[in-house]
C-alpha atoms as a PDB file:
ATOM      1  CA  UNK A   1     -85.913 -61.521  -3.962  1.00  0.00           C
ATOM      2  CA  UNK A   2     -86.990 -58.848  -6.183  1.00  0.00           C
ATOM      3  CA  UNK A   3     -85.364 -55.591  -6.593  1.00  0.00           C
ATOM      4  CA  UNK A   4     -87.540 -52.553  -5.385  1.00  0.00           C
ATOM      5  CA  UNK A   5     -86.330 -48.778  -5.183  1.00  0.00           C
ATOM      6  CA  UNK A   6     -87.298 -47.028  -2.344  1.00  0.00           C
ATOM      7  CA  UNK A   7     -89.711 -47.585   0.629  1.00  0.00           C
ATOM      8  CA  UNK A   8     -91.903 -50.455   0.771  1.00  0.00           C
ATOM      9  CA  UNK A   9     -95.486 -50.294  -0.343  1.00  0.00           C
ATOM     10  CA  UNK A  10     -96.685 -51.839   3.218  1.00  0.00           C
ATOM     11  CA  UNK A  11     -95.013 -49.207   4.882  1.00  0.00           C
ATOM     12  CA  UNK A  12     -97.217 -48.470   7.592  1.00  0.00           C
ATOM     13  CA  UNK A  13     -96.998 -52.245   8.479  1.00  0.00           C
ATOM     14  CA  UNK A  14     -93.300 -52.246   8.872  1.00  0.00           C
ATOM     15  CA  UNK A  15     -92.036 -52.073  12.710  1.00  0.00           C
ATOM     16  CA  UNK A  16     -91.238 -48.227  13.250  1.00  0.00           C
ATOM     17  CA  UNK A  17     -87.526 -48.109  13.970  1.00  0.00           C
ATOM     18  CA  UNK A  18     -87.950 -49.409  10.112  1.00  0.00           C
ATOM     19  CA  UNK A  19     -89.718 -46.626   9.373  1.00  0.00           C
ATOM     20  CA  UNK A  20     -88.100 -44.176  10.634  1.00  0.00           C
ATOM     21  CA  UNK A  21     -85.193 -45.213   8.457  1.00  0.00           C
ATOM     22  CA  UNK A  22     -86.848 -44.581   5.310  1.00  0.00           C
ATOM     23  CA  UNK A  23     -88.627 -41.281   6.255  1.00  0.00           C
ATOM     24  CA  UNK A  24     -84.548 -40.486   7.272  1.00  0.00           C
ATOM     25  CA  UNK A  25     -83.481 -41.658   3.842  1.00  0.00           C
ATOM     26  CA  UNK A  26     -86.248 -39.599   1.847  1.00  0.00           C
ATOM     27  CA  UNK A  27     -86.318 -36.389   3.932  1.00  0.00           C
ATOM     28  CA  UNK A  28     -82.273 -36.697   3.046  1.00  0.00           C
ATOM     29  CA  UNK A  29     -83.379 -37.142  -0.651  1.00  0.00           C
ATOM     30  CA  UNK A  30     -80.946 -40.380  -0.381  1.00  0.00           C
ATOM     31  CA  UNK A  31     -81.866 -42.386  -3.594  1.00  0.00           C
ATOM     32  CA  UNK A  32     -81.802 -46.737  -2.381  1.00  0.00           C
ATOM     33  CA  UNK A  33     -82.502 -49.711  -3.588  1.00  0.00           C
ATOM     34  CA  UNK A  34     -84.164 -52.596  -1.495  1.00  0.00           C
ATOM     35  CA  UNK A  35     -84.987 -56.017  -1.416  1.00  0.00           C
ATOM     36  CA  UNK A  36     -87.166 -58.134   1.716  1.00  0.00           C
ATOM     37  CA  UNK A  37     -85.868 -61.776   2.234  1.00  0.00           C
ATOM     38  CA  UNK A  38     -85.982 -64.230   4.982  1.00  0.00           C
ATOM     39  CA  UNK A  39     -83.709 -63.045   8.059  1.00  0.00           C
ATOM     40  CA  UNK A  40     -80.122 -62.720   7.360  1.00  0.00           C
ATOM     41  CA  UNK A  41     -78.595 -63.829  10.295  1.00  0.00           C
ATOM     42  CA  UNK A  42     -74.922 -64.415   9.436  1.00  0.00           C
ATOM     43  CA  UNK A  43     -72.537 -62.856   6.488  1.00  0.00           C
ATOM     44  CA  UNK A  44     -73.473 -66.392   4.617  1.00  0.00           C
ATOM     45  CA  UNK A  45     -76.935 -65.434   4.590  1.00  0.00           C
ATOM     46  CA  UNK A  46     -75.865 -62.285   2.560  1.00  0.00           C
ATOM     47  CA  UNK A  47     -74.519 -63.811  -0.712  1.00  0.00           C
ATOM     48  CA  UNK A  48     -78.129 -63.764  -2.334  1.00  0.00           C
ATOM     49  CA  UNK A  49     -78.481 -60.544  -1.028  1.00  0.00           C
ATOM     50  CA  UNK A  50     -75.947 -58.989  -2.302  1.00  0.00           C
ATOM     51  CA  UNK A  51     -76.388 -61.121  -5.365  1.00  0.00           C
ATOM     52  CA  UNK A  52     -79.772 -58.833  -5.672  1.00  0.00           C
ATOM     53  CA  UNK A  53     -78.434 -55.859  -4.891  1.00  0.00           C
ATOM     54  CA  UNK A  54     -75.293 -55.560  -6.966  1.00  0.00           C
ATOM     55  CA  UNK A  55     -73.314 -54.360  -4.095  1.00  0.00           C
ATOM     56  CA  UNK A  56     -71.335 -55.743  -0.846  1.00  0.00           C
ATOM     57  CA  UNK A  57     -72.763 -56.194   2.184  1.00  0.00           C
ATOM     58  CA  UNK A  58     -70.850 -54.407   4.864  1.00  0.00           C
ATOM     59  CA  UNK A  59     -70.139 -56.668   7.906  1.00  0.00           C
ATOM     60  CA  UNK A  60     -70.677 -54.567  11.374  1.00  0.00           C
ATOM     61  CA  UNK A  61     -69.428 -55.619  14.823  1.00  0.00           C
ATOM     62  CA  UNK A  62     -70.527 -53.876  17.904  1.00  0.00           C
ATOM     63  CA  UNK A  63     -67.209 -53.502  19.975  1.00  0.00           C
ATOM     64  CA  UNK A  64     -66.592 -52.312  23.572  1.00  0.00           C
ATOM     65  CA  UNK A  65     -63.297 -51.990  25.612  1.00  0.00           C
ATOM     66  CA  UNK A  66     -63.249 -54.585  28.638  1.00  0.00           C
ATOM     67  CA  UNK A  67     -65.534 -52.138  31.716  1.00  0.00           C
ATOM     68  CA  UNK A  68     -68.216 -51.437  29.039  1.00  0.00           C
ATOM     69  CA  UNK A  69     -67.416 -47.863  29.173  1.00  0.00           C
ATOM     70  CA  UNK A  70     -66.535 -47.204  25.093  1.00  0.00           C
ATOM     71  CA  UNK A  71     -68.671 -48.566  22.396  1.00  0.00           C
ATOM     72  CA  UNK A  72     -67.628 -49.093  18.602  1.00  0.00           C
ATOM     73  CA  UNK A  73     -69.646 -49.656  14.998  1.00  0.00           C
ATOM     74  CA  UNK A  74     -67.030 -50.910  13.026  1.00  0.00           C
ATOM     75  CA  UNK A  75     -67.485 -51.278   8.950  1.00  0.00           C
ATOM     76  CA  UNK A  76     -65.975 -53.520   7.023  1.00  0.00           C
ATOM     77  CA  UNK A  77     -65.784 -55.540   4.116  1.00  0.00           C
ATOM     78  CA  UNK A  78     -67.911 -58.930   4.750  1.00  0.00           C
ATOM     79  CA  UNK A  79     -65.404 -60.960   3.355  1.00  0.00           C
ATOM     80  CA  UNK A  80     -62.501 -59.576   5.286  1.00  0.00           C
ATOM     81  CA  UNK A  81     -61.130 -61.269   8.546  1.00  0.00           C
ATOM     82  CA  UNK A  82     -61.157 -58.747  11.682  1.00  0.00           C
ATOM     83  CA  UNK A  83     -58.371 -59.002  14.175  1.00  0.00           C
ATOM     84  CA  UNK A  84     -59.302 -57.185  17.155  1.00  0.00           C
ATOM     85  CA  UNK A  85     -55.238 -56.454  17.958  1.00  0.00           C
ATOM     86  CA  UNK A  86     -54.470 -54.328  14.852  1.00  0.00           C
ATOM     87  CA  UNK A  87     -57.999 -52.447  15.419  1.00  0.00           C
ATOM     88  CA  UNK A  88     -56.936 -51.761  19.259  1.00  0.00           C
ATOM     89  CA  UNK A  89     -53.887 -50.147  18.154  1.00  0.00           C
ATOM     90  CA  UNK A  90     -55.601 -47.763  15.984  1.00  0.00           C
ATOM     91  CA  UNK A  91     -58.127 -46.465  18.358  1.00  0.00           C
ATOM     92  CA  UNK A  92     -55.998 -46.631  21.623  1.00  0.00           C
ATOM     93  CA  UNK A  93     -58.544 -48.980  23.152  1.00  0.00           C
ATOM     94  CA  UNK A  94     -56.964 -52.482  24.492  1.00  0.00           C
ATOM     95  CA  UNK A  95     -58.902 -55.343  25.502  1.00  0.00           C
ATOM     96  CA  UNK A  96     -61.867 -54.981  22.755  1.00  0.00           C
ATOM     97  CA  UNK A  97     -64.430 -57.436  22.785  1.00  0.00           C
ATOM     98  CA  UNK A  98     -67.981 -57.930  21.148  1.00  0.00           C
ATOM     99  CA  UNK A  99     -70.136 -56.111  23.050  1.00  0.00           C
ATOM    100  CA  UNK A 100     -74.003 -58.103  24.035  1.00  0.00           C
ATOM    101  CA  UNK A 101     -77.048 -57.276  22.286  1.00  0.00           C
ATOM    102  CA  UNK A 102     -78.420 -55.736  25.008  1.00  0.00           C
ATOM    103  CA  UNK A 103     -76.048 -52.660  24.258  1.00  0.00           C
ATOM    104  CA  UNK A 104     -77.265 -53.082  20.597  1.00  0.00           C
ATOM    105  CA  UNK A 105     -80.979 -52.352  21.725  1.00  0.00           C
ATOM    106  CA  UNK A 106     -80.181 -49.880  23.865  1.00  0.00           C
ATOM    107  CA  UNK A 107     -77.747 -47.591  22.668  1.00  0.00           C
ATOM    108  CA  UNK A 108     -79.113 -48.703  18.154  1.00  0.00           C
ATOM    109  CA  UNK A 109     -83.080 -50.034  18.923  1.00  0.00           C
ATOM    110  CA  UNK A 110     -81.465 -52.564  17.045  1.00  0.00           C
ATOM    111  CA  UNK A 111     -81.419 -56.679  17.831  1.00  0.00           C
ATOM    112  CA  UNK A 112     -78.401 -58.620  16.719  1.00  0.00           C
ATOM    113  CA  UNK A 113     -78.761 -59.769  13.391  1.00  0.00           C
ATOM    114  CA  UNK A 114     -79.727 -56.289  12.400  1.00  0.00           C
ATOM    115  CA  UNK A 115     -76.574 -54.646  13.368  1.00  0.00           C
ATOM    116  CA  UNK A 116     -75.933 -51.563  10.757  1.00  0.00           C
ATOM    117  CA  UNK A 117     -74.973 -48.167  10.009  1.00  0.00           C
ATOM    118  CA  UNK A 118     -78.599 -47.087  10.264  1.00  0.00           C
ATOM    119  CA  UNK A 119     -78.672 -47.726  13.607  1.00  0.00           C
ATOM    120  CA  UNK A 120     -76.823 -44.645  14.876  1.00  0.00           C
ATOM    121  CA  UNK A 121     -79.708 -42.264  13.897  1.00  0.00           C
ATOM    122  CA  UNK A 122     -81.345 -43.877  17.229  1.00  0.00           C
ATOM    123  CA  UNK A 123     -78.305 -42.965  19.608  1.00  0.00           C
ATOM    124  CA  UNK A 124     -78.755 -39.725  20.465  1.00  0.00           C
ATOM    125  CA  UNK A 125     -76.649 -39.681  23.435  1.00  0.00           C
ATOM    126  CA  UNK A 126     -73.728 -40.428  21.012  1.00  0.00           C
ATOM    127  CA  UNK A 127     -72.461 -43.547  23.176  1.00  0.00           C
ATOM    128  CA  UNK A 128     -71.619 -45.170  19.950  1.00  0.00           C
ATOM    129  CA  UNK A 129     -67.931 -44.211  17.958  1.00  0.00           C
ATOM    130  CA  UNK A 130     -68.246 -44.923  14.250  1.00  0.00           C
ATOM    131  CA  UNK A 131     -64.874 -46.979  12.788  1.00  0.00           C
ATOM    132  CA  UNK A 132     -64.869 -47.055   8.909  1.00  0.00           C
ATOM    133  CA  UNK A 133     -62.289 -49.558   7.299  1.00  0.00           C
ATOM    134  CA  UNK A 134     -61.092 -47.556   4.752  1.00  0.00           C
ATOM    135  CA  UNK A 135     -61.619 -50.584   2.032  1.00  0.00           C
ATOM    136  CA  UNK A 136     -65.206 -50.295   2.580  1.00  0.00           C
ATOM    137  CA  UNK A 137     -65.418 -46.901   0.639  1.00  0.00           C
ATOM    138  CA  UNK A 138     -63.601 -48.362  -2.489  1.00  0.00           C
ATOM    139  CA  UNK A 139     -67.227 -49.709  -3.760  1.00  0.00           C
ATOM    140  CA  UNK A 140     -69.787 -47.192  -5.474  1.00  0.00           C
ATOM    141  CA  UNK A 141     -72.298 -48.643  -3.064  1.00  0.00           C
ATOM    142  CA  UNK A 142     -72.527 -50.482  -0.189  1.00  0.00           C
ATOM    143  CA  UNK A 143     -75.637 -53.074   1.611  1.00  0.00           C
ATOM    144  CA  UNK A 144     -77.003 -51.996   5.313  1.00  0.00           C
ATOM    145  CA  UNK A 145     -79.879 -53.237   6.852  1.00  0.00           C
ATOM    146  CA  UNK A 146     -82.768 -50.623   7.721  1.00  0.00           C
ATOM    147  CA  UNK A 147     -82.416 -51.632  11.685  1.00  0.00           C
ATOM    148  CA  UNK A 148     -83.976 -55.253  11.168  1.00  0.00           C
ATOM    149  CA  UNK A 149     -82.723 -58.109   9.160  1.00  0.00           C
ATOM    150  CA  UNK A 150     -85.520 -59.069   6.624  1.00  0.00           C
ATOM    151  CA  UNK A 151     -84.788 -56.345   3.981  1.00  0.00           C
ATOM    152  CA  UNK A 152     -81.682 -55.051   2.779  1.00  0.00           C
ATOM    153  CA  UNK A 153     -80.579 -51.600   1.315  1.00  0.00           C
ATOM    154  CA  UNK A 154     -78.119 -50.589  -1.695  1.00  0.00           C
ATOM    155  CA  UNK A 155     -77.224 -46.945  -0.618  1.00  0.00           C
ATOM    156  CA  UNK A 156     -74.323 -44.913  -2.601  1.00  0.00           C
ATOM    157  CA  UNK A 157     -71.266 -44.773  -0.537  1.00  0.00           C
ATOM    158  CA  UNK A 158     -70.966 -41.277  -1.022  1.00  0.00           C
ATOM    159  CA  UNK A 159     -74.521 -40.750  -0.208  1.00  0.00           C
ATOM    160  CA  UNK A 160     -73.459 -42.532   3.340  1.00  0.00           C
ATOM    161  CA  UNK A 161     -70.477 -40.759   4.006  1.00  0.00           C
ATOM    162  CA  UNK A 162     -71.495 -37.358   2.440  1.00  0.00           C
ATOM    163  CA  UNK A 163     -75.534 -37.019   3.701  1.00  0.00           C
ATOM    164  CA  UNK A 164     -76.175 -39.992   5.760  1.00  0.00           C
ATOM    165  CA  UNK A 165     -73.655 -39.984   8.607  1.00  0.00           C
ATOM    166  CA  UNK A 166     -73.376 -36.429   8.946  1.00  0.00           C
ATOM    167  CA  UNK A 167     -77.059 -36.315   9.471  1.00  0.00           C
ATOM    168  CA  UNK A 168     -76.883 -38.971  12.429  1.00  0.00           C
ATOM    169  CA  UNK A 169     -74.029 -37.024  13.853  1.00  0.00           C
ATOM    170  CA  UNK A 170     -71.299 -39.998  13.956  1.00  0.00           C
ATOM    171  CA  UNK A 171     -68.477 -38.640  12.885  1.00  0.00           C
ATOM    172  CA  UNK A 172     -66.402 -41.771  11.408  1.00  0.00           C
ATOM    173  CA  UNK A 173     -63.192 -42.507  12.242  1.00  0.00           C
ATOM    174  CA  UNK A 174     -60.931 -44.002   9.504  1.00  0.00           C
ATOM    175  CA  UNK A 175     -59.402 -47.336   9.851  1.00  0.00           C
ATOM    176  CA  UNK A 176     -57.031 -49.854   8.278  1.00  0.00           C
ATOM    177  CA  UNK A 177     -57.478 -53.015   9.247  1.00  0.00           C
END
């Protein structure tokens, strides 16, 4: 893996939900580092990763209550454990599960796998709440996919929370988990 700053060189051969992550990035004047590798497909898969990128990779879970009705992007540390009962108290949503990667593709364009932050810029009908764990914010930067899993991105945390999620409209809600 070799360290790269900003878009790829083959970018008109990238898949376009791809794309349209790094025009949103560099229309935001969001400075990012990058590196491609083999799919990531678990938070194992992510050491290298974020080995290359000097950062954290952020582990996100797609959540929904129990009728499918309320849908969550929760960020967190990779390395912390996730108990869905102190989460449900927070939010005022009992019964959370993970929610199937058919929501992921409809509500993100994303598959799972790919599951990130970025994602939200494709859910225009805001079906998707935002949950933050406030721990997640302590680094200077954080790792997100660019809405597939064979490259990672090093974005500035308060690039994310200042430019980036404002510009998706997702307002986050804070969380202690």
């Amino acid at each position: 893996m070799e360290l790269q700053k900003g878009r790829p060189a083959d970018f008109a051969a990238r898949l376009p939900k791809e794309q349209r992550v790094y025009e949103l990035l560099d229309r935001l004047e969001i400075e990012y580092t990058r590196v491609d590798h083999e799919p990531a497909m678990t938070m194992e898969a992510c050491v290298a990763v974020d080995a290359a990128l000097g950062t954290v990779m952020c582990k996100n879970l797609l959540l929904c209550n129990r009728q499918c009705t309320d849908f969550y992007l929760l960020l967190m540390p990779g390395d912390k454990p996730f108990k869905t009962s102190v989460l449900s108290k927070q939010i005022g949503s009992s019964r959370l599960s993970f929610a199937s990667g058919e929501y992921m593709e409809e509500f993100l364009d994303i598959t799972p796998g790919s599951l990130s932050v970025l994602g939200l810029m494709n859910d225009s009908g805001n079906r998707v709440r935002l949950l933050i764990d406030s721990d997640l914010l302590a680094g200077e930067s954080i790792g997100v996919h660019p809405c597939i899993n064979t490259s990672s991105l090093g974005i500035r945390t308060a690039d994310l929370m200042e430019k980036l999620i404002p510009a998706m409209g997702h307002a986050p809600t804070m969380v202690t988990l």
